[in-house]
C-alpha atoms as a PDB file:
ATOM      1  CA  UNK A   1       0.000   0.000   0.000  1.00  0.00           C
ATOM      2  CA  UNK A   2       1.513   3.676  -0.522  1.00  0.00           C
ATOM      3  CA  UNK A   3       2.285   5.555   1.904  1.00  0.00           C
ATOM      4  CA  UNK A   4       0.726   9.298   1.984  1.00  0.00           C
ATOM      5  CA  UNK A   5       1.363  12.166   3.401  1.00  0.00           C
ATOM      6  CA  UNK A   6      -0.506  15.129   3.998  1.00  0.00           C
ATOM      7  CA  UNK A   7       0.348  18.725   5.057  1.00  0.00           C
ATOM      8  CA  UNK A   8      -2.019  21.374   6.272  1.00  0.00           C
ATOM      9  CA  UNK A   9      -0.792  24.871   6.238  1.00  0.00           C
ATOM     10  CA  UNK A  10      -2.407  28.373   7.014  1.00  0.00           C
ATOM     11  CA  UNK A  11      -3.828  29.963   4.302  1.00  0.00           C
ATOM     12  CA  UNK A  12      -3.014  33.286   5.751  1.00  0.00           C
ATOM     13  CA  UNK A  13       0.846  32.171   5.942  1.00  0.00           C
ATOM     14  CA  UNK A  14       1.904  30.180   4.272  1.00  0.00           C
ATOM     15  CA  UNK A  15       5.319  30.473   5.558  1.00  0.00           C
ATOM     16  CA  UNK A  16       3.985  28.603   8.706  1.00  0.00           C
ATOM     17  CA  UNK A  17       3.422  25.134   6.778  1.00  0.00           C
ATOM     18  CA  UNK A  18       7.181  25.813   5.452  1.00  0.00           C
ATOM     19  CA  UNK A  19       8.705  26.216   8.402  1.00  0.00           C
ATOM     20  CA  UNK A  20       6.960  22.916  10.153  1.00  0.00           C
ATOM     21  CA  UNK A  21       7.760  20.992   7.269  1.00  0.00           C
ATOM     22  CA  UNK A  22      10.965  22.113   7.596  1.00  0.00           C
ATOM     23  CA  UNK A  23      11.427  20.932  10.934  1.00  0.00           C
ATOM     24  CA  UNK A  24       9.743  18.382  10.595  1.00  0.00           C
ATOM     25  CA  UNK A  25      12.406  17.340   7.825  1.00  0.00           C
ATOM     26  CA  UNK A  26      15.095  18.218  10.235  1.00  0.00           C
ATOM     27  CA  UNK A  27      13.840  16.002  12.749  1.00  0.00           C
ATOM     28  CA  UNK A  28      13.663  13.021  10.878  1.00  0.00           C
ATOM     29  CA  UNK A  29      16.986  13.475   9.627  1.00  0.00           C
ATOM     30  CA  UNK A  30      19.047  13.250  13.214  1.00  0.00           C
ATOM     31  CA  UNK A  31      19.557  10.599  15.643  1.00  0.00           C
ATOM     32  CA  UNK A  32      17.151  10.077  19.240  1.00  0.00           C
ATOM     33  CA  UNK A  33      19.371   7.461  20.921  1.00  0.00           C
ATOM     34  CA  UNK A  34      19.196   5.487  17.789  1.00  0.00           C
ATOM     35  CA  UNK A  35      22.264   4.469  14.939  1.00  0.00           C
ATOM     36  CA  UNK A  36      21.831   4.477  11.335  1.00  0.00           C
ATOM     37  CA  UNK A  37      21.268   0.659  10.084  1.00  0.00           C
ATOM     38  CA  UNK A  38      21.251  -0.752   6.770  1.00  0.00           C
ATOM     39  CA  UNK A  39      19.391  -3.688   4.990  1.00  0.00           C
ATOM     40  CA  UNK A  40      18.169  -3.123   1.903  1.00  0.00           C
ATOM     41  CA  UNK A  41      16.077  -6.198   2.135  1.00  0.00           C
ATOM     42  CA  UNK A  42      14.043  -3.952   4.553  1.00  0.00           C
ATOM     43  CA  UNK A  43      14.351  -0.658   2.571  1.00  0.00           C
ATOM     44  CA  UNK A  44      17.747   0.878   3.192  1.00  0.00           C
ATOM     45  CA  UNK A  45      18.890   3.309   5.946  1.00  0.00           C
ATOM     46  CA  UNK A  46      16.677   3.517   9.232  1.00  0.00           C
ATOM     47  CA  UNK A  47      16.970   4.295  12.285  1.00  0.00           C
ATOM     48  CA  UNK A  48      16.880   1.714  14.835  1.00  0.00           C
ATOM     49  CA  UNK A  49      16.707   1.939  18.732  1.00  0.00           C
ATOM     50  CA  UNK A  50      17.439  -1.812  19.485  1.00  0.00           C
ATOM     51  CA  UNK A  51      20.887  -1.558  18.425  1.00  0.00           C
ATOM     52  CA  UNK A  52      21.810   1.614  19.920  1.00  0.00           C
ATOM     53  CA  UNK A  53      20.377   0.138  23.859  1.00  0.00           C
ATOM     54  CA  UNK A  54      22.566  -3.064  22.911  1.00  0.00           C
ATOM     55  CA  UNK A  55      25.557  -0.911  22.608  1.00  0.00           C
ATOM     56  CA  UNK A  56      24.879   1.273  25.399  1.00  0.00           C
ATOM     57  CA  UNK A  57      24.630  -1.795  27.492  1.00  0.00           C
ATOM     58  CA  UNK A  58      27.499  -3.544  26.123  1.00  0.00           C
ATOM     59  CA  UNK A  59      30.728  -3.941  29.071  1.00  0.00           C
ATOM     60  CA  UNK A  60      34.369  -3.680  27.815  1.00  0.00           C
ATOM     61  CA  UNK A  61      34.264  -6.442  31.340  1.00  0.00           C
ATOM     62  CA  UNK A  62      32.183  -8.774  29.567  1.00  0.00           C
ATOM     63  CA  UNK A  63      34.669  -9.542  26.848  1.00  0.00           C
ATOM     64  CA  UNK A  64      37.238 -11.850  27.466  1.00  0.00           C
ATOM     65  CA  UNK A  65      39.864 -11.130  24.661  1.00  0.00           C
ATOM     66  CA  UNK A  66      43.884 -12.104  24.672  1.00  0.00           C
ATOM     67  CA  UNK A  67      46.337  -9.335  25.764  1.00  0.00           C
ATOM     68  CA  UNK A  68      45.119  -5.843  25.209  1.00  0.00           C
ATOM     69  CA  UNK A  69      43.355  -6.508  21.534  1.00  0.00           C
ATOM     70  CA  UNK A  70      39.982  -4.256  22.678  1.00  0.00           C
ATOM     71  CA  UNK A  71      42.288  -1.239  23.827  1.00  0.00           C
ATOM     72  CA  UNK A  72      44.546  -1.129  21.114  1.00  0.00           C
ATOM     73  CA  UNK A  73      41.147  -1.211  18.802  1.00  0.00           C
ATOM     74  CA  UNK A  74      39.796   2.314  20.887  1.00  0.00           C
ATOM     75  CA  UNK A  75      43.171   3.649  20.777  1.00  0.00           C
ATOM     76  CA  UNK A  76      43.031   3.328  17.281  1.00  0.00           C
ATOM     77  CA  UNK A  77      39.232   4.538  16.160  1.00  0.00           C
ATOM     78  CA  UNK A  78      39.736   7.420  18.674  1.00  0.00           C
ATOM     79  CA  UNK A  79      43.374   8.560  17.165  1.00  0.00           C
ATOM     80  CA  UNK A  80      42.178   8.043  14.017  1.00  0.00           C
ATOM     81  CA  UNK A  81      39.200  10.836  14.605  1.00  0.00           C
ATOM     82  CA  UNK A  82      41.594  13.080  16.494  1.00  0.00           C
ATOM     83  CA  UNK A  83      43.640  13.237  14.052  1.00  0.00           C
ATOM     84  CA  UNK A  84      42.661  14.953  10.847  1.00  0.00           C
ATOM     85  CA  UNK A  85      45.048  17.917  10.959  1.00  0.00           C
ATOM     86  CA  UNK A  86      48.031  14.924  10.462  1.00  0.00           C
ATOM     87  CA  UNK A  87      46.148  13.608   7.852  1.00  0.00           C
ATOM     88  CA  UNK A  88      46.229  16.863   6.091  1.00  0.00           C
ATOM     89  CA  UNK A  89      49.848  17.413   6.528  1.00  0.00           C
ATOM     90  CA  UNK A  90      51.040  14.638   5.584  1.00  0.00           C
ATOM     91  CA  UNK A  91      48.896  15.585   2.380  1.00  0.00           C
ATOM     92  CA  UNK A  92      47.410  11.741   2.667  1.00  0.00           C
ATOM     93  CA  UNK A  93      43.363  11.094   2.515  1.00  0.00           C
ATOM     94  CA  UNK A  94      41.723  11.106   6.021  1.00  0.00           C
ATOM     95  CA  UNK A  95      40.363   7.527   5.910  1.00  0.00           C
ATOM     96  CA  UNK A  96      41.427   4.186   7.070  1.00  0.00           C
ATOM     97  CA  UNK A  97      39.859   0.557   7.374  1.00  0.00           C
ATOM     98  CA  UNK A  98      40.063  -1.970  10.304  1.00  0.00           C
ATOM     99  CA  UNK A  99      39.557  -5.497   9.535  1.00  0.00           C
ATOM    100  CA  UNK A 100      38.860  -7.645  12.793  1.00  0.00           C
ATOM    101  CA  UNK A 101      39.764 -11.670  11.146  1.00  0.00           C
ATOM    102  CA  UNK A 102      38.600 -14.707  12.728  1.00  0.00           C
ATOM    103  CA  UNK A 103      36.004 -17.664  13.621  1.00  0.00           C
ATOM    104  CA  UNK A 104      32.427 -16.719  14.923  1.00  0.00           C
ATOM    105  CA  UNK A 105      31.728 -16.228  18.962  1.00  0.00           C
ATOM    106  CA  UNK A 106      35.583 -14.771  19.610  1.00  0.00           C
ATOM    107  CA  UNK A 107      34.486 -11.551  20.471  1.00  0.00           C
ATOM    108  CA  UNK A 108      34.098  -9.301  17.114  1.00  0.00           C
ATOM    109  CA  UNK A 109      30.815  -8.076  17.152  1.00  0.00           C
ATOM    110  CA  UNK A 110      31.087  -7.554  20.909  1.00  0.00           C
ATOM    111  CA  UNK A 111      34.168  -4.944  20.127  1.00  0.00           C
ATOM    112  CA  UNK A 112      32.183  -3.398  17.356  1.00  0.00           C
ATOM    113  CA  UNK A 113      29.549  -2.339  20.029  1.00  0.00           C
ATOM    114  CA  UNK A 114      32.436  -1.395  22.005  1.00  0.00           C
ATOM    115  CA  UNK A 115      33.534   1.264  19.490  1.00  0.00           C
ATOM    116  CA  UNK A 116      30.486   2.305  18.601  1.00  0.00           C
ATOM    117  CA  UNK A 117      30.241   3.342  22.324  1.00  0.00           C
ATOM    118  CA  UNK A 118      33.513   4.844  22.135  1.00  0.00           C
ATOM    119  CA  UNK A 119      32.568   6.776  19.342  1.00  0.00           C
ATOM    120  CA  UNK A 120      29.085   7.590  20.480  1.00  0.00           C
ATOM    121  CA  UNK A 121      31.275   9.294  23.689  1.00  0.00           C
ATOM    122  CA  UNK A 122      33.472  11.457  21.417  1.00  0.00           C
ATOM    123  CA  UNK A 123      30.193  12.671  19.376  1.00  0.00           C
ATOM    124  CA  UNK A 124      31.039  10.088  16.170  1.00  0.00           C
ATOM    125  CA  UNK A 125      27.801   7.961  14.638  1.00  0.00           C
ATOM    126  CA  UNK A 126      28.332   4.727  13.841  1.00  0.00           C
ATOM    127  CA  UNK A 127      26.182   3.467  10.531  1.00  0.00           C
ATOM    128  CA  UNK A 128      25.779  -0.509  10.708  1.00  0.00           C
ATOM    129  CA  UNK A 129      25.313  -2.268   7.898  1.00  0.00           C
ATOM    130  CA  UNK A 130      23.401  -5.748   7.793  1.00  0.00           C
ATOM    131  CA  UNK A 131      23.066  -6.715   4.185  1.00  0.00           C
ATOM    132  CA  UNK A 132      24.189  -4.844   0.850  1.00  0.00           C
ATOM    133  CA  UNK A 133      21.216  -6.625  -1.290  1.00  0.00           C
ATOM    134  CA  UNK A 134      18.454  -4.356  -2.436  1.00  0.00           C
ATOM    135  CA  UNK A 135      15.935  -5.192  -4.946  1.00  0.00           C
ATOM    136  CA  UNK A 136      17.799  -2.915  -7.473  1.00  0.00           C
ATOM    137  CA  UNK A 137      20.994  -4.902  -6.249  1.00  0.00           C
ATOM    138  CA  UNK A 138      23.816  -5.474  -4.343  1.00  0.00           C
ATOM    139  CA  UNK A 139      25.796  -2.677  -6.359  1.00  0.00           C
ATOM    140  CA  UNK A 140      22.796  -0.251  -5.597  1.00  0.00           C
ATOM    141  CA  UNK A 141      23.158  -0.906  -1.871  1.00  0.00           C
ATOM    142  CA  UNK A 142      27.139  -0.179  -1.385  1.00  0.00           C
ATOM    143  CA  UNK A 143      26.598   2.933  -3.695  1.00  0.00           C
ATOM    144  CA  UNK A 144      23.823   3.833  -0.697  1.00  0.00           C
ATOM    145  CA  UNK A 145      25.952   2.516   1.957  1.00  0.00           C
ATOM    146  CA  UNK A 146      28.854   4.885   1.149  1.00  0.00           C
ATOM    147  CA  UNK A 147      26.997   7.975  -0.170  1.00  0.00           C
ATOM    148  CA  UNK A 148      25.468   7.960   3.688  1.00  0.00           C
ATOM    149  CA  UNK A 149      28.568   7.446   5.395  1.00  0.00           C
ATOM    150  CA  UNK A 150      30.045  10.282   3.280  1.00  0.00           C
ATOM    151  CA  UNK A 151      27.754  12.397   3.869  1.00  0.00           C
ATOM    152  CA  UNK A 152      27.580  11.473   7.958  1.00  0.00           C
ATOM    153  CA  UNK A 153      31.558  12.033   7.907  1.00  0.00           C
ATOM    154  CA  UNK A 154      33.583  11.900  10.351  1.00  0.00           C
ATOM    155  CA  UNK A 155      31.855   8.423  11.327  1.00  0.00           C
ATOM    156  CA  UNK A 156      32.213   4.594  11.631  1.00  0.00           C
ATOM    157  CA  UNK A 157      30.818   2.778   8.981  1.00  0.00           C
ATOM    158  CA  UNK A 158      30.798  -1.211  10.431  1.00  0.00           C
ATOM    159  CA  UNK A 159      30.945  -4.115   7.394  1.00  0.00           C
ATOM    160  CA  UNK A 160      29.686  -7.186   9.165  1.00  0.00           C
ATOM    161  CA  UNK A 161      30.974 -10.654   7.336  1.00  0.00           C
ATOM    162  CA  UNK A 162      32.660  -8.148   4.820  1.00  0.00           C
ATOM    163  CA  UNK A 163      33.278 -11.804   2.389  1.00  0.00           C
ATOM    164  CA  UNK A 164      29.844 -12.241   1.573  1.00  0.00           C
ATOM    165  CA  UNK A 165      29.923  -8.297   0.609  1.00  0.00           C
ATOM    166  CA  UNK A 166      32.849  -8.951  -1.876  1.00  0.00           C
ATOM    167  CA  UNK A 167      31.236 -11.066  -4.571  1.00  0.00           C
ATOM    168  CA  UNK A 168      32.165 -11.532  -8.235  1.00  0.00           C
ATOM    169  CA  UNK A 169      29.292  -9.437  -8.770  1.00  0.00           C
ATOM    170  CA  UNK A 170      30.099  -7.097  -6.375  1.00  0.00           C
ATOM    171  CA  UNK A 171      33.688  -7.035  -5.708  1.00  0.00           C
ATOM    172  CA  UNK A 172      34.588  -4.335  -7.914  1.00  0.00           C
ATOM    173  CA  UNK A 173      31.972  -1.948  -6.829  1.00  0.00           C
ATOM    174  CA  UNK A 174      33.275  -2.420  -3.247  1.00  0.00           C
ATOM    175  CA  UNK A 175      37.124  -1.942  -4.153  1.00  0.00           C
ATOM    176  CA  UNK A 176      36.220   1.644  -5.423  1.00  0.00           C
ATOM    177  CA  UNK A 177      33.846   2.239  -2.737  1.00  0.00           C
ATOM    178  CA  UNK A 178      36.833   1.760  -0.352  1.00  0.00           C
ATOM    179  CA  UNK A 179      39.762   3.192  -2.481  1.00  0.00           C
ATOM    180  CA  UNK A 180      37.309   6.127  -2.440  1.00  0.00           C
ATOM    181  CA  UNK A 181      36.546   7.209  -5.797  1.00  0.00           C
ATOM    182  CA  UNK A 182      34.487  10.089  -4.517  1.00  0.00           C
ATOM    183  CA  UNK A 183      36.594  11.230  -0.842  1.00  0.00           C
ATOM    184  CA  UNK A 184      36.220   9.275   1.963  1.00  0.00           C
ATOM    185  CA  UNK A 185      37.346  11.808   4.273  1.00  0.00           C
ATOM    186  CA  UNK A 186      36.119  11.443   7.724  1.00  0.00           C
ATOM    187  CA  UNK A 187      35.238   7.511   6.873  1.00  0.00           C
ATOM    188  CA  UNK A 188      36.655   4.751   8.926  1.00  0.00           C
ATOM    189  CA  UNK A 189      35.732   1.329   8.157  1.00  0.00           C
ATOM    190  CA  UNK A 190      35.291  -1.606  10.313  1.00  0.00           C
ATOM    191  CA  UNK A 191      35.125  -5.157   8.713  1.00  0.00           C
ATOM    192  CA  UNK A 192      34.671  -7.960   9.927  1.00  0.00           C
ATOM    193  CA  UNK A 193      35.285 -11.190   8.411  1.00  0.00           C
ATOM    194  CA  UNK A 194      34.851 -14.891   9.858  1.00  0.00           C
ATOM    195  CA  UNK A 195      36.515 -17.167   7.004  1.00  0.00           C
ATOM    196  CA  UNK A 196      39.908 -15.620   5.569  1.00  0.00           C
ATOM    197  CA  UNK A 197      40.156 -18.229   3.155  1.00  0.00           C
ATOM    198  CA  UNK A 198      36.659 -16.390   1.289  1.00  0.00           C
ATOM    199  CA  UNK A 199      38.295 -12.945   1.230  1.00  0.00           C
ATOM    200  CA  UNK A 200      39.863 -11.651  -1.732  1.00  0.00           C
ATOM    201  CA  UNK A 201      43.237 -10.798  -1.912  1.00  0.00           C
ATOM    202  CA  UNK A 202      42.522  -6.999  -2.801  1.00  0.00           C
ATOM    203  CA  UNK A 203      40.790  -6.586   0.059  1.00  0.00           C
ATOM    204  CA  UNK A 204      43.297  -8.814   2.403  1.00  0.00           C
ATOM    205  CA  UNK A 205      46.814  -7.639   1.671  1.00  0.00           C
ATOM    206  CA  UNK A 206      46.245  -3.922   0.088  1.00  0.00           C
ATOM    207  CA  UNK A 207      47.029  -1.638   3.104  1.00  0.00           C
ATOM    208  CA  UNK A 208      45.325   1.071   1.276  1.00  0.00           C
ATOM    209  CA  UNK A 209      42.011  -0.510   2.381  1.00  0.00           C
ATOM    210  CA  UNK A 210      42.466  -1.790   5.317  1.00  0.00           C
ATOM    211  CA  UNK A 211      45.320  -0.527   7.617  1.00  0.00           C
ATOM    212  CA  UNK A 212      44.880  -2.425  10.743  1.00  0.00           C
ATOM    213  CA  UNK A 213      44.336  -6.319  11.115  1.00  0.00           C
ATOM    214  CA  UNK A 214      43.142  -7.883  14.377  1.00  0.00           C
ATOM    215  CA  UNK A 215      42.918 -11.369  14.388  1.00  0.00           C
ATOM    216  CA  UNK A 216      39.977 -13.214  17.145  1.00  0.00           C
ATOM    217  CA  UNK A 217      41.875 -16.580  17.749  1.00  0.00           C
ATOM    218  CA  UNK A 218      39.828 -19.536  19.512  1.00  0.00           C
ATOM    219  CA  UNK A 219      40.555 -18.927  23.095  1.00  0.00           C
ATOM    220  CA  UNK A 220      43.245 -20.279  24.570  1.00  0.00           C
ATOM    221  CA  UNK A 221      43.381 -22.273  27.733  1.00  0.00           C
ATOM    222  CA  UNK A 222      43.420 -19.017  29.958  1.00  0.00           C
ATOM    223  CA  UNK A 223      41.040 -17.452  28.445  1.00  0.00           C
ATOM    224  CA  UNK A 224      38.811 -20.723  28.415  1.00  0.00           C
ATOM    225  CA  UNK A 225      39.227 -20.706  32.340  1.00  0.00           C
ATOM    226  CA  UNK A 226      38.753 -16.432  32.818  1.00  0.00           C
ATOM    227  CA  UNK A 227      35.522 -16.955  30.481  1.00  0.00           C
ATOM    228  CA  UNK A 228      34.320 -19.420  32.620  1.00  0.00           C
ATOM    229  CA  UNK A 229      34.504 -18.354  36.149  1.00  0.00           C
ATOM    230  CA  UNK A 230      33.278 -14.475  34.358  1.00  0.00           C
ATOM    231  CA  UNK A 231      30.200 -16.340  33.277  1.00  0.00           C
ATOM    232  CA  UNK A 232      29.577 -18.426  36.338  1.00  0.00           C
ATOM    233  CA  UNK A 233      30.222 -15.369  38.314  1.00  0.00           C
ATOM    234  CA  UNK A 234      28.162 -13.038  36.226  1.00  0.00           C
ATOM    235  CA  UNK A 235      25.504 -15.476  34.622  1.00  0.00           C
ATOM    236  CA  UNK A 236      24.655 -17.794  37.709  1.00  0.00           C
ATOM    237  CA  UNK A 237      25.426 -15.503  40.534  1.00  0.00           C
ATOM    238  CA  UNK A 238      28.205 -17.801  42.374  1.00  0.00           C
ATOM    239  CA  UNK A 239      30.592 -15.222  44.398  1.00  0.00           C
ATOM    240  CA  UNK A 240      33.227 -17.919  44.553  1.00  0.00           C
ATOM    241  CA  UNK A 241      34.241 -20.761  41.949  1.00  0.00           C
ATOM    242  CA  UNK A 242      36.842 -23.267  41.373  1.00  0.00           C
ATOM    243  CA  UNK A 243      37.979 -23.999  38.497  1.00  0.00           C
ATOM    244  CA  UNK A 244      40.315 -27.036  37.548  1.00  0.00           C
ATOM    245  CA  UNK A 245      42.819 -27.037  35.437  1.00  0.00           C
ATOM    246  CA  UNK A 246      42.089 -30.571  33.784  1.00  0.00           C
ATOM    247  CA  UNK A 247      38.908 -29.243  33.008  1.00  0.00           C
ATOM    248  CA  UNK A 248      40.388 -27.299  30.309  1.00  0.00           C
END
């Protein structure tokens, strides 16, 4: 069914129904404790509230990550933001990429949400991106996905399971997206990706793209036991545990 919409204005001024619709514009345009999320299944860009409360409740506490993988990844978004007048002498575009490697339930989307708190503290949006396919494409939704985050700029723009992203169809289309045809000042991008073996090699080993690499190993047998006695601890509400070391 279409969607209509109607505006009343006064007759005697019309400058009134202007200036609400103006506002009205404005208002729809800027964030309420929301981020910008794509799927182009569901339409494109909208704003959603769900993910914004799961990143305002996510704890840096609750992930259990080797050595100091989750700092080094704030120290870099928030140096990267602070610092465009480097950039700009060093006469070298203001963008970079992050690509966080590794197996599913290691503890990349949880330092995504992370970020996107950091950034939310230091007044950057994050845009989140679900799916690329559109009815008019997959090459129709990158060309959306990076005309937003342009235009958002300075931001985060998160690529979740970047592989299935970088298609024959659509693997082109993303390589100039990210070598930024049009200036991708202000842009950096987060990608994740859970099966190196499926990425290409012009996304993998051109620094241009991607900068930074962080790689989300299966835990070791430390981090087995910490994430254990954090979830009995946390999860089940036992003050004290034991853990063995044969149980690991």
């Amino acid at each position: 069914m279409e969607n209509r919409i109607f505006i009343f204005t006064w007759q005697d001024d019309e400058r009134k129904g202007k200036t609400l619709v103006a506002e009205v514009h404005k208002w729809a345009s800027q964030l309420h404790d929301e981020f910008w999320v794509f799927n182009g299944v569901k339409g494109g860009w909208r704003k959603d509230k769900a993910f914004f409360k799961a990143v305002q409740s996510a704890k840096a506490e609750d992930l259990i990550l080797s050595d100091s993988i989750l700092k080094d990844l704030r120290r870099d978004t928030v140096a990267f933001f602070k610092c465009q007048s480097l950039y700009e002498s060093l006469a070298v575009p203001w963008k970079r990429g992050i690509l966080l490697l590794g197996p599913p339930g290691n503890g990349k989307t949880g330092s995504i949400k992370i970020l996107a708190k950091t950034c939310a503290e230091i007044g950057i949006p994050t845009l989140y991106v679900q799916t690329a396919k559109t009815r008019a494409g997959p090459e129709y939704g990158l060309t959306a996905i990076f005309q937003k985050a342009r235009s958002e700029a300075p931001c985060m723009l998160v690529l979740e399971d970047i592989e299935t992203l970088a298609t024959d169809e659509t693997r082109t289309k993303l390589l100039n997206q990210l070598d930024g045809i049009e200036s991708n000042d202000g842009v950096l991008v987060v990608a994740t990706a859970n099966d190196v073996s499926k990425l290409d090699a012009a996304i993998l080993q051109r620094p241009s793209r991607f900068d930074t690499k962080y790689t989300f190993d299966l835990p070791n047998q430390n981090l087995r036991k910490e994430f254990f006695s954090h979830w009995l601890k946390n999860k089940i509400g036992f003050a004290q545990i034991r853990v063995n070391e044969e149980d690991f």
